[in-house]
PDB file of N, CA and C in Angstrom:
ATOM      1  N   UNK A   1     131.158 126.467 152.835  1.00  0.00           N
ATOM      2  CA  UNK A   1     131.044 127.188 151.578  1.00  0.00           C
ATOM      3  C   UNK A   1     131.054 128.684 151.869  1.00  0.00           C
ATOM      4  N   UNK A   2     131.971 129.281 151.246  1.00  0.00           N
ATOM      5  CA  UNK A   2     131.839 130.765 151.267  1.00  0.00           C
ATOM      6  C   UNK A   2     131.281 131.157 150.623  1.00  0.00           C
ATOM      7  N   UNK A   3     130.441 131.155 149.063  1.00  0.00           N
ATOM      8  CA  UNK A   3     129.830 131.414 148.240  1.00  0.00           C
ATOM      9  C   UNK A   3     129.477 130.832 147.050  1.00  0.00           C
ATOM     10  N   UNK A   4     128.329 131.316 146.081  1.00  0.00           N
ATOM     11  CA  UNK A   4     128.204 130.774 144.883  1.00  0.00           C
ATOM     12  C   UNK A   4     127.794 131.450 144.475  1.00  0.00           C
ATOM     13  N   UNK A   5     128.067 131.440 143.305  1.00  0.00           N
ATOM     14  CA  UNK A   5     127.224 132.660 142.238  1.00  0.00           C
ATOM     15  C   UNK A   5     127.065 132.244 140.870  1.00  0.00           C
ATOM     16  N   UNK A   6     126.370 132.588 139.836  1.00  0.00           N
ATOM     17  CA  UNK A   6     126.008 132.135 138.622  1.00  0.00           C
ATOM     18  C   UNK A   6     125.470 133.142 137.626  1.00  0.00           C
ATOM     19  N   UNK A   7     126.166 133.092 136.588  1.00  0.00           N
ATOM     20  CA  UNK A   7     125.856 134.357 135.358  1.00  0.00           C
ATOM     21  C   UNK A   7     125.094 133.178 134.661  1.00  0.00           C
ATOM     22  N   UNK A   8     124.674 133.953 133.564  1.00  0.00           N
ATOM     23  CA  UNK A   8     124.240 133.603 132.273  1.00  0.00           C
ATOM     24  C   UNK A   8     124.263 134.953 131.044  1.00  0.00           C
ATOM     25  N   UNK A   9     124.957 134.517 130.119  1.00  0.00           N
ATOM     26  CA  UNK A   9     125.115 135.638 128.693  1.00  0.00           C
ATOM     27  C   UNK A   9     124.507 135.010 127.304  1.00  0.00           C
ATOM     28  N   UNK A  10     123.783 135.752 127.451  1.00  0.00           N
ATOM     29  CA  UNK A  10     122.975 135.849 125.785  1.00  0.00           C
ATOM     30  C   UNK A  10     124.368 135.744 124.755  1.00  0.00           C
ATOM     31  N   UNK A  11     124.918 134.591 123.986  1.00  0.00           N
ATOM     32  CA  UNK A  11     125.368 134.731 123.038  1.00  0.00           C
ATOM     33  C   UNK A  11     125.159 135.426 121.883  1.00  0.00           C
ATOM     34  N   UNK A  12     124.423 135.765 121.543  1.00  0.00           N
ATOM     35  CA  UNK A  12     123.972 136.864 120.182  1.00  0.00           C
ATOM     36  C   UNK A  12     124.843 138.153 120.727  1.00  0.00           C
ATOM     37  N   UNK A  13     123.871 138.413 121.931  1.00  0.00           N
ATOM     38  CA  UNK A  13     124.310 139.265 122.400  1.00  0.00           C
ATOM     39  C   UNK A  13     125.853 140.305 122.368  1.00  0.00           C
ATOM     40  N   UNK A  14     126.482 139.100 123.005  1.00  0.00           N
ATOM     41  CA  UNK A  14     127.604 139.175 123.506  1.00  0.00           C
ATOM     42  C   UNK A  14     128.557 139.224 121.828  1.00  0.00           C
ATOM     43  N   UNK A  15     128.145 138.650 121.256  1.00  0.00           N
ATOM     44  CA  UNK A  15     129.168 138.059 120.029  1.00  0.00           C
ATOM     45  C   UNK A  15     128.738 139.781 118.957  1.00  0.00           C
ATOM     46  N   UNK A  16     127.343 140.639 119.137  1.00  0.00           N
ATOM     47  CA  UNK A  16     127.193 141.730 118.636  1.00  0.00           C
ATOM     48  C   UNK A  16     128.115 142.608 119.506  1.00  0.00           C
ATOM     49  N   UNK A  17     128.602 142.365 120.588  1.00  0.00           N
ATOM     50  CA  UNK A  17     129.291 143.846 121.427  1.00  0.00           C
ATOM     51  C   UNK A  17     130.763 143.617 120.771  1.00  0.00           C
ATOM     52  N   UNK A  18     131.114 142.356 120.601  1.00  0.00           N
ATOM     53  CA  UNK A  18     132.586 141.719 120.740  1.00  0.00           C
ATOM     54  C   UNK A  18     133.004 142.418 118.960  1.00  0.00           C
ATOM     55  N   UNK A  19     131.719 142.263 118.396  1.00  0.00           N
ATOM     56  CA  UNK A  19     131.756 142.900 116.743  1.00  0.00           C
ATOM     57  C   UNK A  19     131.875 144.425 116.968  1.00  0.00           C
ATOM     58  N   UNK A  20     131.643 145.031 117.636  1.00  0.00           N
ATOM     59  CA  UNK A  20     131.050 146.331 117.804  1.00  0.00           C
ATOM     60  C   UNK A  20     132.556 147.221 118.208  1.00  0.00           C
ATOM     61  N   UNK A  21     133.250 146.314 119.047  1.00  0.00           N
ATOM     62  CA  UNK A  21     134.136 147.330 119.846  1.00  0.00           C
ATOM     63  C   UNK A  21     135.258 145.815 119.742  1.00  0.00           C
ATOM     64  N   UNK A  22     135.896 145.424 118.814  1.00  0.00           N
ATOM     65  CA  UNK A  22     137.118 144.350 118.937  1.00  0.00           C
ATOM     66  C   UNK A  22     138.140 144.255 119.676  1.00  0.00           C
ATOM     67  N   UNK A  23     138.284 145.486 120.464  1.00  0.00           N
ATOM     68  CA  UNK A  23     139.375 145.617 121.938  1.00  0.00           C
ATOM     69  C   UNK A  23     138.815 144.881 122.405  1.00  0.00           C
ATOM     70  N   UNK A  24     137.275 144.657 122.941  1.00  0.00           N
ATOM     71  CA  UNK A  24     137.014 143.915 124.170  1.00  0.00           C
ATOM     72  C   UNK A  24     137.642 142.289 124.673  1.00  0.00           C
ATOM     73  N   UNK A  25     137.958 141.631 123.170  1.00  0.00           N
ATOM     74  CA  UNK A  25     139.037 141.044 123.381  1.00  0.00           C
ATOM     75  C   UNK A  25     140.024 140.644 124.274  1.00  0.00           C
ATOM     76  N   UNK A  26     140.775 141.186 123.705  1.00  0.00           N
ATOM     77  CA  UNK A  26     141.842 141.947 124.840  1.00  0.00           C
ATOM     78  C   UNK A  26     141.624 142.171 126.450  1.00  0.00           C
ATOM     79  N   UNK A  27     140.808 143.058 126.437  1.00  0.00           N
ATOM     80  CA  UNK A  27     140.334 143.518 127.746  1.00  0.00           C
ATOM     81  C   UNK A  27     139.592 143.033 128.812  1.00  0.00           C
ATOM     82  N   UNK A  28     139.283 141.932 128.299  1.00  0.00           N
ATOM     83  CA  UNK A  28     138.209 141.002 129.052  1.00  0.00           C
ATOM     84  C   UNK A  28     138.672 139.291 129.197  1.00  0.00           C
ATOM     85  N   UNK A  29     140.259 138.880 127.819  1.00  0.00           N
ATOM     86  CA  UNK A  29     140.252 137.925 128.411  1.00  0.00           C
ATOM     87  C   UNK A  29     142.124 137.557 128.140  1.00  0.00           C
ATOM     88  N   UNK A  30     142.530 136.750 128.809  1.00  0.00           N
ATOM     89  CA  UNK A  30     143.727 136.395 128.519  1.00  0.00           C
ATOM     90  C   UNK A  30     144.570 135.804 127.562  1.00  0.00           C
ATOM     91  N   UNK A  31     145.701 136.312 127.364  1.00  0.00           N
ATOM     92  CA  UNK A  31     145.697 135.428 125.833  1.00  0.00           C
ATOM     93  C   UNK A  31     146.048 133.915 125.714  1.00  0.00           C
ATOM     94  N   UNK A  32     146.197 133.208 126.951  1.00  0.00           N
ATOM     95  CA  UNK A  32     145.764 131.558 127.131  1.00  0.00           C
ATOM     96  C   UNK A  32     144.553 131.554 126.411  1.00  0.00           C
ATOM     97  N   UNK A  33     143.228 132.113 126.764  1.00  0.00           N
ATOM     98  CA  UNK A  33     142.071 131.898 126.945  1.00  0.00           C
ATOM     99  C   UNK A  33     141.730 132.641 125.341  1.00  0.00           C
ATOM    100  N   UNK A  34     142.513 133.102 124.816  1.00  0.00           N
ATOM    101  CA  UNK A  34     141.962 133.710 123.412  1.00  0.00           C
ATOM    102  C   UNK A  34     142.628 132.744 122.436  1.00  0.00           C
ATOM    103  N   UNK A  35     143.949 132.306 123.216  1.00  0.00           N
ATOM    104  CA  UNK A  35     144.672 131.163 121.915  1.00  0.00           C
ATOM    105  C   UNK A  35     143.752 130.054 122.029  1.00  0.00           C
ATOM    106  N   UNK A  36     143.243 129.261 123.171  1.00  0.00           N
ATOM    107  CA  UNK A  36     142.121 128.192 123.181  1.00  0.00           C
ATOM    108  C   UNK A  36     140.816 128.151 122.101  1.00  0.00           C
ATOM    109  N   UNK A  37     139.885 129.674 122.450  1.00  0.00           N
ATOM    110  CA  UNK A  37     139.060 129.490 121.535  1.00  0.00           C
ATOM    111  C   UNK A  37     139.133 129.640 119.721  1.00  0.00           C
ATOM    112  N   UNK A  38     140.274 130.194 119.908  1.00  0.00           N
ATOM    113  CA  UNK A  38     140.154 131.180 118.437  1.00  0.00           C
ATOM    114  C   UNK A  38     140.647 129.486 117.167  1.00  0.00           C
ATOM    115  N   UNK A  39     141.033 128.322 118.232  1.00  0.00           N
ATOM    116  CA  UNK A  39     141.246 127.027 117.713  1.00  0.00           C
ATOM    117  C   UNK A  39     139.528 126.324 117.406  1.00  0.00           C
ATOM    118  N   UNK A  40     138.580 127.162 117.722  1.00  0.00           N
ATOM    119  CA  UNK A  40     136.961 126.640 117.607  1.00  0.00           C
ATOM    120  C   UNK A  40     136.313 127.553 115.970  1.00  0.00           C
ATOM    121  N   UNK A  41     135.480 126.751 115.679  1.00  0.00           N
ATOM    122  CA  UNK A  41     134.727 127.292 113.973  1.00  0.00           C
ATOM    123  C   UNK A  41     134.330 128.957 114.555  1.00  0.00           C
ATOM    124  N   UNK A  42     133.698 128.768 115.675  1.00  0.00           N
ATOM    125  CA  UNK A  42     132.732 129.639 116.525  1.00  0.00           C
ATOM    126  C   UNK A  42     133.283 129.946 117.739  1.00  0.00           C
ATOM    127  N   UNK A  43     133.873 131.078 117.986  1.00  0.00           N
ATOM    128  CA  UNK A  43     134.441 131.175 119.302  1.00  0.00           C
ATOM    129  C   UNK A  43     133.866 131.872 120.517  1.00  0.00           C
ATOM    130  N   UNK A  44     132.822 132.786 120.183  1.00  0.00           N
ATOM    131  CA  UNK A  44     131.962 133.551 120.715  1.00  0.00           C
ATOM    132  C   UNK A  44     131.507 132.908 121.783  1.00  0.00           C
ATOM    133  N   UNK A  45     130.634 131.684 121.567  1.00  0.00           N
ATOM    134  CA  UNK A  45     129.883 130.739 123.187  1.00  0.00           C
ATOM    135  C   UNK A  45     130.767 130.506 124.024  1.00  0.00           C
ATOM    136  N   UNK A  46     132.483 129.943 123.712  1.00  0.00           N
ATOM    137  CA  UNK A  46     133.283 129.819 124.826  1.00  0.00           C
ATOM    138  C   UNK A  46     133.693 131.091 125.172  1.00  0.00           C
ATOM    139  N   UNK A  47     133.997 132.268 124.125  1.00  0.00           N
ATOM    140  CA  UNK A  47     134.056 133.103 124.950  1.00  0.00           C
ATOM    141  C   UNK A  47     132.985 133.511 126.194  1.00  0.00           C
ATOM    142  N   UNK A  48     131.636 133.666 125.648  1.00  0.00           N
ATOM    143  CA  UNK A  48     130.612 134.232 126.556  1.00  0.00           C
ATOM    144  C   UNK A  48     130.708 133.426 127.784  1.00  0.00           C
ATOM    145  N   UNK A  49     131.257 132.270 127.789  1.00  0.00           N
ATOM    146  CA  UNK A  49     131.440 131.113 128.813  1.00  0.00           C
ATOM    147  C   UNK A  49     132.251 131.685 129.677  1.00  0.00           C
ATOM    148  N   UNK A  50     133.345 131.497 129.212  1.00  0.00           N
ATOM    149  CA  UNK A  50     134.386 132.336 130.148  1.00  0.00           C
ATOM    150  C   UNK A  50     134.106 133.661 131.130  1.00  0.00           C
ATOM    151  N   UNK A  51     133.334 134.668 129.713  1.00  0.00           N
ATOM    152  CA  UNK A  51     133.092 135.796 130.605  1.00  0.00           C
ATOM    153  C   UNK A  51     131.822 135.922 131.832  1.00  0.00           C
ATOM    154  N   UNK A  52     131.102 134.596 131.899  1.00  0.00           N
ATOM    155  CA  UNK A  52     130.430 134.744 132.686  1.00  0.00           C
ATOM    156  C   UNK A  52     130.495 134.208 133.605  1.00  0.00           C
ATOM    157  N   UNK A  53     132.290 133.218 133.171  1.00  0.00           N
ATOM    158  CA  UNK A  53     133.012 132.713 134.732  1.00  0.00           C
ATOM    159  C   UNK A  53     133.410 133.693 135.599  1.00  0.00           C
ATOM    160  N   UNK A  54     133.761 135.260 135.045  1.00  0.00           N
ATOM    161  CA  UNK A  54     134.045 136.047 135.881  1.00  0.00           C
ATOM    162  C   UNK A  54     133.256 136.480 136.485  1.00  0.00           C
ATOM    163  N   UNK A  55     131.878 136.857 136.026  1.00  0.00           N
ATOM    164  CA  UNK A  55     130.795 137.450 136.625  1.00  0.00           C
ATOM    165  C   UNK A  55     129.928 136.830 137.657  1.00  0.00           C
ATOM    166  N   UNK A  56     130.421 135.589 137.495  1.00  0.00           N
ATOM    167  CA  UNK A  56     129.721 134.181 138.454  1.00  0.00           C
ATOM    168  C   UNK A  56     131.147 134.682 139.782  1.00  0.00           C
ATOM    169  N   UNK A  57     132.187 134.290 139.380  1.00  0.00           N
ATOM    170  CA  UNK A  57     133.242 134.235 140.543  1.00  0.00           C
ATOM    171  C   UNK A  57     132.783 136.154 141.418  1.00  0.00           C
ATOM    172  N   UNK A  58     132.754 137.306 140.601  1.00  0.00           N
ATOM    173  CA  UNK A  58     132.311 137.997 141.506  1.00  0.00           C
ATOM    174  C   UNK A  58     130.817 137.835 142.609  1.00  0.00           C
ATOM    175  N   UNK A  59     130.296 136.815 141.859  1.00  0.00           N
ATOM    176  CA  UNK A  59     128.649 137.076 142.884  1.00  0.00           C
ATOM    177  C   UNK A  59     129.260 135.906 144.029  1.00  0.00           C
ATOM    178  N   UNK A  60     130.433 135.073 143.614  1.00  0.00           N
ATOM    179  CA  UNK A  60     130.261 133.961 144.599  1.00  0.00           C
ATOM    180  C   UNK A  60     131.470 134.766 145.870  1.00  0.00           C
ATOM    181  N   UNK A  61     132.305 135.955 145.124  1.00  0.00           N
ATOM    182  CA  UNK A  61     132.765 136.664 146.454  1.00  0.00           C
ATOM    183  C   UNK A  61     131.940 137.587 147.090  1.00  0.00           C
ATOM    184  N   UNK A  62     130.765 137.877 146.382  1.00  0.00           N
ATOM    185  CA  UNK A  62     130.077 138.998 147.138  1.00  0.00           C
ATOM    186  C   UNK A  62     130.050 140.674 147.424  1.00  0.00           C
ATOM    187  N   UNK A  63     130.869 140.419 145.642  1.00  0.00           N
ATOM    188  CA  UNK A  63     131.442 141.690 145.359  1.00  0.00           C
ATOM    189  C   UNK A  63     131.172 142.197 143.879  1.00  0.00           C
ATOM    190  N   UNK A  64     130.475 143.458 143.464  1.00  0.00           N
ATOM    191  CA  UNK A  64     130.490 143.836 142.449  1.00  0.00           C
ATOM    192  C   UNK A  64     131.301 144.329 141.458  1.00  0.00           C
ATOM    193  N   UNK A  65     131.470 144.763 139.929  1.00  0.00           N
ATOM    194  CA  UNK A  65     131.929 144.839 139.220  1.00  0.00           C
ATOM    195  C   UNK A  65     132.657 146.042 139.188  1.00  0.00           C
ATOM    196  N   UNK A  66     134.526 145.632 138.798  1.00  0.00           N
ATOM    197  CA  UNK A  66     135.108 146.725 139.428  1.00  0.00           C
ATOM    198  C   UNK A  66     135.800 146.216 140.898  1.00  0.00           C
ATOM    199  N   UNK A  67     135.812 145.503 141.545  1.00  0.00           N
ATOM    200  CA  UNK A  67     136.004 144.467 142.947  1.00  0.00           C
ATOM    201  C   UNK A  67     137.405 143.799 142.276  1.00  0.00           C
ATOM    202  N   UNK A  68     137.778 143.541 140.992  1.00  0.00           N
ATOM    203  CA  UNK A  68     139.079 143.266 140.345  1.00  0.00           C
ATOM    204  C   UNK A  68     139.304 143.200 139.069  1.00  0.00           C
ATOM    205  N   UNK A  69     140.121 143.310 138.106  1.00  0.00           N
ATOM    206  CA  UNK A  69     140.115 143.148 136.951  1.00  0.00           C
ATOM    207  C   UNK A  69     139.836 141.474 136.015  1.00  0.00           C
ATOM    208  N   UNK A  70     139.496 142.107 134.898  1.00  0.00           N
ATOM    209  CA  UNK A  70     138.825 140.905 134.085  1.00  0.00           C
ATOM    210  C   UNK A  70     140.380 139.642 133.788  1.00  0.00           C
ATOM    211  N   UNK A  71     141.656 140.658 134.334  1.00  0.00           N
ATOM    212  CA  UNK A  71     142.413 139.457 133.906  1.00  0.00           C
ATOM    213  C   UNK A  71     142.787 138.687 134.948  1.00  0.00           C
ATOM    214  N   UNK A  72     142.134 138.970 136.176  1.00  0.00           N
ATOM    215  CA  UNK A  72     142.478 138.332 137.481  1.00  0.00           C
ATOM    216  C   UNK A  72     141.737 136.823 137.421  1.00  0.00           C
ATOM    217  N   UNK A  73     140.964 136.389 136.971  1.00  0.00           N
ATOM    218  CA  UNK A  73     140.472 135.355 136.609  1.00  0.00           C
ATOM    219  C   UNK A  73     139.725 134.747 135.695  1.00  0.00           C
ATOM    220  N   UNK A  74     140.210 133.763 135.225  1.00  0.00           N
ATOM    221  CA  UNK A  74     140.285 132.827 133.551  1.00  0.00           C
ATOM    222  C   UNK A  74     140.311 131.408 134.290  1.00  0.00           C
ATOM    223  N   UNK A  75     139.464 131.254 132.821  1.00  0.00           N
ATOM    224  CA  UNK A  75     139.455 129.745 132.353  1.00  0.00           C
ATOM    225  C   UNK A  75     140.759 128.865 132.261  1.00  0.00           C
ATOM    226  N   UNK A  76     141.173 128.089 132.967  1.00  0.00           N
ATOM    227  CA  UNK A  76     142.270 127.612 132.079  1.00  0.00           C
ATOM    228  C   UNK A  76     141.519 125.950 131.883  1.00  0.00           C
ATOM    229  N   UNK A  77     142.284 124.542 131.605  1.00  0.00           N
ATOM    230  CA  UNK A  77     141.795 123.356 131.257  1.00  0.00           C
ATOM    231  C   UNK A  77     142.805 122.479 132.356  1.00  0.00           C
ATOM    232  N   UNK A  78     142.115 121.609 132.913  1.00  0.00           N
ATOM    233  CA  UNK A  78     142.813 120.416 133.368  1.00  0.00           C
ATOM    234  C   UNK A  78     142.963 119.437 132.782  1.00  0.00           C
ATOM    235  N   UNK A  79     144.004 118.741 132.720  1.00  0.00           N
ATOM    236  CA  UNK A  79     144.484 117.843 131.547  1.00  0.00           C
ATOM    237  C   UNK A  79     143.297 116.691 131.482  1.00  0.00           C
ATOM    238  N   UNK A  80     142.528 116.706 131.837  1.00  0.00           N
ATOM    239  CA  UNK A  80     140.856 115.800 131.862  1.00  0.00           C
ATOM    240  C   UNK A  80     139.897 116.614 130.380  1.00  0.00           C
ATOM    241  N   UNK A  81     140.474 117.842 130.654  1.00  0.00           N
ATOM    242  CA  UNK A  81     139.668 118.775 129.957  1.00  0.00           C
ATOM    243  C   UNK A  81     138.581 119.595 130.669  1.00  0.00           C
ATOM    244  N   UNK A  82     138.470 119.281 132.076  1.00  0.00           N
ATOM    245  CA  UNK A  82     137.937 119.889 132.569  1.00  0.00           C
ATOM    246  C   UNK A  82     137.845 121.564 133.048  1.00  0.00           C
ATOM    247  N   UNK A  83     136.979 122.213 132.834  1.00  0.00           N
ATOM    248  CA  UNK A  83     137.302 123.315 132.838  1.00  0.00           C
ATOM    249  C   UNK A  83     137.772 123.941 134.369  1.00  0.00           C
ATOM    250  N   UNK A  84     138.795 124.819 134.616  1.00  0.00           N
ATOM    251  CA  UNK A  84     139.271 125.108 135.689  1.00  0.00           C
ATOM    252  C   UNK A  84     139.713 126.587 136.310  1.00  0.00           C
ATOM    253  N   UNK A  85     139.252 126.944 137.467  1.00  0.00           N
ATOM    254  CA  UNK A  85     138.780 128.750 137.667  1.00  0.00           C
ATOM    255  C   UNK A  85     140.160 128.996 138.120  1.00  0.00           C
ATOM    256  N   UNK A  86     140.411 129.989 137.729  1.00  0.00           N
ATOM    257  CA  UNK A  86     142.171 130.482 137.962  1.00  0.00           C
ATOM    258  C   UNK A  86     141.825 131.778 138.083  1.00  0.00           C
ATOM    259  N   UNK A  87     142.658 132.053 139.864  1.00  0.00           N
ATOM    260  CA  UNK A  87     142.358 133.712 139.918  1.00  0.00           C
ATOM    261  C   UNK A  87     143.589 134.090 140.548  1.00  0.00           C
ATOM    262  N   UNK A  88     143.847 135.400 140.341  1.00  0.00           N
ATOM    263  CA  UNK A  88     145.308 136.483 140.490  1.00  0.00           C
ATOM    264  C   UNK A  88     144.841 137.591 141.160  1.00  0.00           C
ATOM    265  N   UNK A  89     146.089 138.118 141.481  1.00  0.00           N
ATOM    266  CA  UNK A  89     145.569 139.628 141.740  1.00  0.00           C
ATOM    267  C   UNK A  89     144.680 139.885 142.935  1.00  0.00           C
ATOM    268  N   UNK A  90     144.152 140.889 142.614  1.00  0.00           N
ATOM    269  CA  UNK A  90     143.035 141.791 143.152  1.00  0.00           C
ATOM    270  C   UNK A  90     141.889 140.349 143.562  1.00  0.00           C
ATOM    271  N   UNK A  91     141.836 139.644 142.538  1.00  0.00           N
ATOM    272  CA  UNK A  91     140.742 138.861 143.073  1.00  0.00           C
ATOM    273  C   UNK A  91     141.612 137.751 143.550  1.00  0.00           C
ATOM    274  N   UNK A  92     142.704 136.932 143.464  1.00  0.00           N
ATOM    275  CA  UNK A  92     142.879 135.990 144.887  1.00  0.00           C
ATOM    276  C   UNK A  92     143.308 136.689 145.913  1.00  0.00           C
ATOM    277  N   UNK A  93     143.340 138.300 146.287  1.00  0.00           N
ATOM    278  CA  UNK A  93     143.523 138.962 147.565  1.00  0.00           C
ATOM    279  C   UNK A  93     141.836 138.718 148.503  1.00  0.00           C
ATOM    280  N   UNK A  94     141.071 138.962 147.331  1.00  0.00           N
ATOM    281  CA  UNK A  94     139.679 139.171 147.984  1.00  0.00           C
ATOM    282  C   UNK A  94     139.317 137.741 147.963  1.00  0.00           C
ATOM    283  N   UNK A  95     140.272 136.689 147.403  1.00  0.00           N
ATOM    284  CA  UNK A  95     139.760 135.116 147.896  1.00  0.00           C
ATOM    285  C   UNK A  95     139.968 134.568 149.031  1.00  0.00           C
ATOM    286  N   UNK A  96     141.667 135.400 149.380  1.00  0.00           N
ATOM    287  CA  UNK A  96     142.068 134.554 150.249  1.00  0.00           C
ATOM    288  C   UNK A  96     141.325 135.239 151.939  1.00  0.00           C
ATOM    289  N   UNK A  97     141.455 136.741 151.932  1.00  0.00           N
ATOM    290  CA  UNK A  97     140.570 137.337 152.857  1.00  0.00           C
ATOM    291  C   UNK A  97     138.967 137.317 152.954  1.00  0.00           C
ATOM    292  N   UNK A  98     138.774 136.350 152.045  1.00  0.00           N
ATOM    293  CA  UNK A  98     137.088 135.211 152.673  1.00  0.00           C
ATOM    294  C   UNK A  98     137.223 134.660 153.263  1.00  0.00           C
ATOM    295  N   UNK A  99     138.591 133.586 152.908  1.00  0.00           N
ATOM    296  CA  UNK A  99     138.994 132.399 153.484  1.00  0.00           C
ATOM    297  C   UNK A  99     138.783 131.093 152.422  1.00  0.00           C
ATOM    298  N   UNK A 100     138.738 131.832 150.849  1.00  0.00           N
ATOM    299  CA  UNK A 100     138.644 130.859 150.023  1.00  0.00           C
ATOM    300  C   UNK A 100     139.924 130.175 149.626  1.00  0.00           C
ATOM    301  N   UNK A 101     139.863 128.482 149.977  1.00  0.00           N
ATOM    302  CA  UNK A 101     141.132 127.462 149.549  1.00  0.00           C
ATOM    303  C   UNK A 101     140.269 127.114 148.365  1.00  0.00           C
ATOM    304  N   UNK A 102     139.209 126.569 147.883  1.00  0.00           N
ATOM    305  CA  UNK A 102     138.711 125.773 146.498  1.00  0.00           C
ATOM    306  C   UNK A 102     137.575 126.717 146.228  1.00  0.00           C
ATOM    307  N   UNK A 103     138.340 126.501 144.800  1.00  0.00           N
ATOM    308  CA  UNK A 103     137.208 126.496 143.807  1.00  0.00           C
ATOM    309  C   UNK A 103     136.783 125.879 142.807  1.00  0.00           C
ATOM    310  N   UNK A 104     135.220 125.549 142.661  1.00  0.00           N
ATOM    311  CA  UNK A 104     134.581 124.802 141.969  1.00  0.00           C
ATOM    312  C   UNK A 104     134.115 125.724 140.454  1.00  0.00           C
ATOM    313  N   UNK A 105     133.653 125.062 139.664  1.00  0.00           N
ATOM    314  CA  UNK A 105     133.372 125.748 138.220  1.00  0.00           C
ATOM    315  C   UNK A 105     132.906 124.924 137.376  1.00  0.00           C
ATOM    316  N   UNK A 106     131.455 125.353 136.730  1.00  0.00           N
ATOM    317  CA  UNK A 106     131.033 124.236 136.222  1.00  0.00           C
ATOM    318  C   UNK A 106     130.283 125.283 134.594  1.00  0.00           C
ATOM    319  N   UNK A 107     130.741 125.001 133.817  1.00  0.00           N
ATOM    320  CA  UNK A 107     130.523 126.154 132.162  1.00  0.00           C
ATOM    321  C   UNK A 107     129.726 125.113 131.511  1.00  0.00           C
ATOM    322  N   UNK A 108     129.036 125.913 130.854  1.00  0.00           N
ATOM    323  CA  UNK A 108     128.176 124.954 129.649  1.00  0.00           C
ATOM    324  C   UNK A 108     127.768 126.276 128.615  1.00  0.00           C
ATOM    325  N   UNK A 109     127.301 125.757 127.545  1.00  0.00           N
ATOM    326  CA  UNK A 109     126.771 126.796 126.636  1.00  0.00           C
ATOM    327  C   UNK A 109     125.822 126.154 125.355  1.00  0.00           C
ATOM    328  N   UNK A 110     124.943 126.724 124.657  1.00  0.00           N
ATOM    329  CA  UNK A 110     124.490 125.864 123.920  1.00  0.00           C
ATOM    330  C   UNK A 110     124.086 127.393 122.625  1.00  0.00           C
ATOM    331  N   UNK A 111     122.970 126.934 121.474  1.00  0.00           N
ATOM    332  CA  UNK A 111     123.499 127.621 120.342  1.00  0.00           C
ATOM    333  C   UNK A 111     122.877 129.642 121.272  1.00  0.00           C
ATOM    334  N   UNK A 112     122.188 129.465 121.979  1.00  0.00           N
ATOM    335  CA  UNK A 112     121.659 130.776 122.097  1.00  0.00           C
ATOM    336  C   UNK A 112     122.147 131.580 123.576  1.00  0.00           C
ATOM    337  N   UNK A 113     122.761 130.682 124.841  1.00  0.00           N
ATOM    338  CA  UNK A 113     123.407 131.095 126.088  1.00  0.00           C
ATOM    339  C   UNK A 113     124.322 130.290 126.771  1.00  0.00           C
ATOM    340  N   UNK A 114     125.302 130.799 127.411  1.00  0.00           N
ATOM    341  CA  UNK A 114     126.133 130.537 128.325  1.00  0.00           C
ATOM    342  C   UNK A 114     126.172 130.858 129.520  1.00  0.00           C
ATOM    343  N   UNK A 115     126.271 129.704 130.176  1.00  0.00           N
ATOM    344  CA  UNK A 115     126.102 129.634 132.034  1.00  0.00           C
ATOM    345  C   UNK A 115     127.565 129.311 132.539  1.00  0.00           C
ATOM    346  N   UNK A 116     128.014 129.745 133.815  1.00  0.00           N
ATOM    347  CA  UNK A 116     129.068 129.437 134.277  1.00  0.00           C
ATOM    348  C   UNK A 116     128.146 129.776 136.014  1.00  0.00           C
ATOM    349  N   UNK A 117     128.773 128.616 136.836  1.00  0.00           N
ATOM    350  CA  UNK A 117     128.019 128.409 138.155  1.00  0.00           C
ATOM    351  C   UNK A 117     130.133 128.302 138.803  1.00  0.00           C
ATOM    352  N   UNK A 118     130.159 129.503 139.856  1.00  0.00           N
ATOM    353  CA  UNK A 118     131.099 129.119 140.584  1.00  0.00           C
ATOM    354  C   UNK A 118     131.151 128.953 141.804  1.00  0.00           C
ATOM    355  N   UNK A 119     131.521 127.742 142.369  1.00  0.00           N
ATOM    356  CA  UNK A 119     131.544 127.604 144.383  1.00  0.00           C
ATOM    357  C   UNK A 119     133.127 128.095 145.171  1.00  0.00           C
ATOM    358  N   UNK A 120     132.678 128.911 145.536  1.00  0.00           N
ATOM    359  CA  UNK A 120     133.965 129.485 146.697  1.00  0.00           C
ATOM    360  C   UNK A 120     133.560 128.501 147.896  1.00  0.00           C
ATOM    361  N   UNK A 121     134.686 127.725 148.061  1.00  0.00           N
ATOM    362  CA  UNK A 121     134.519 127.154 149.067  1.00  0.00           C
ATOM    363  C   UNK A 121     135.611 127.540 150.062  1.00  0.00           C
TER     364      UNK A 121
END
């Protein structure tokens, strides 16, 4: 194992910034990952989900914020439905010079937070 790391985001939270400043959108997630939720009543928890897949995948490289951009890695779905960590860029440069081949990803969310736990293996 090369790493693991794990966010958690206050949905209220997150769903008041996303009201506040509506670029963040955009700027934080892909538009795979914006056409997915925006198909939910409530899209905010999968978003906060997502965004704290990124913030989990930076603690599990061991690198802080700013280490790559927010579009270098997203959520995408495996035809199970399982959720699945997809990274580009800046951050599969800093995957592959760990020595990361797998990654694990495990999202949940419920009415008040969202967790995302990722294993660099």
């Amino acid at each position: 194992m090369i790493g693991v790391g794990v966010d958690l985001v206050e949905i209220e939270r997150f769903r008041i910034a996303l009201d506040r400043t509506p670029s963040m959108r955009t700027r934080l997630f892909r538009p795979e990952e914006l056409d997915y939720v925006d198909t939910k009543s409530d899209p905010v928890p999968s978003l906060a989900a997502r965004f704290a897949s990124r913030e989990a995948t930076m603690k599990a490289l061991g690198v802080g914020l700013g280490a790559f951009g927010f579009h270098d890695v997203w959520v995408d779905r495996a035809p199970s439905g399982a959720p699945v960590l997809m990274v580009s860029g800046a951050a599969a440069d800093l995957a592959e010079r760990s020595g990361v081949s797998v990654w694990h990803l495990s999202i949940s969310h419920d009415s008040a937070m969202a967790i995302a736990t990722v294993i660099a293996e």
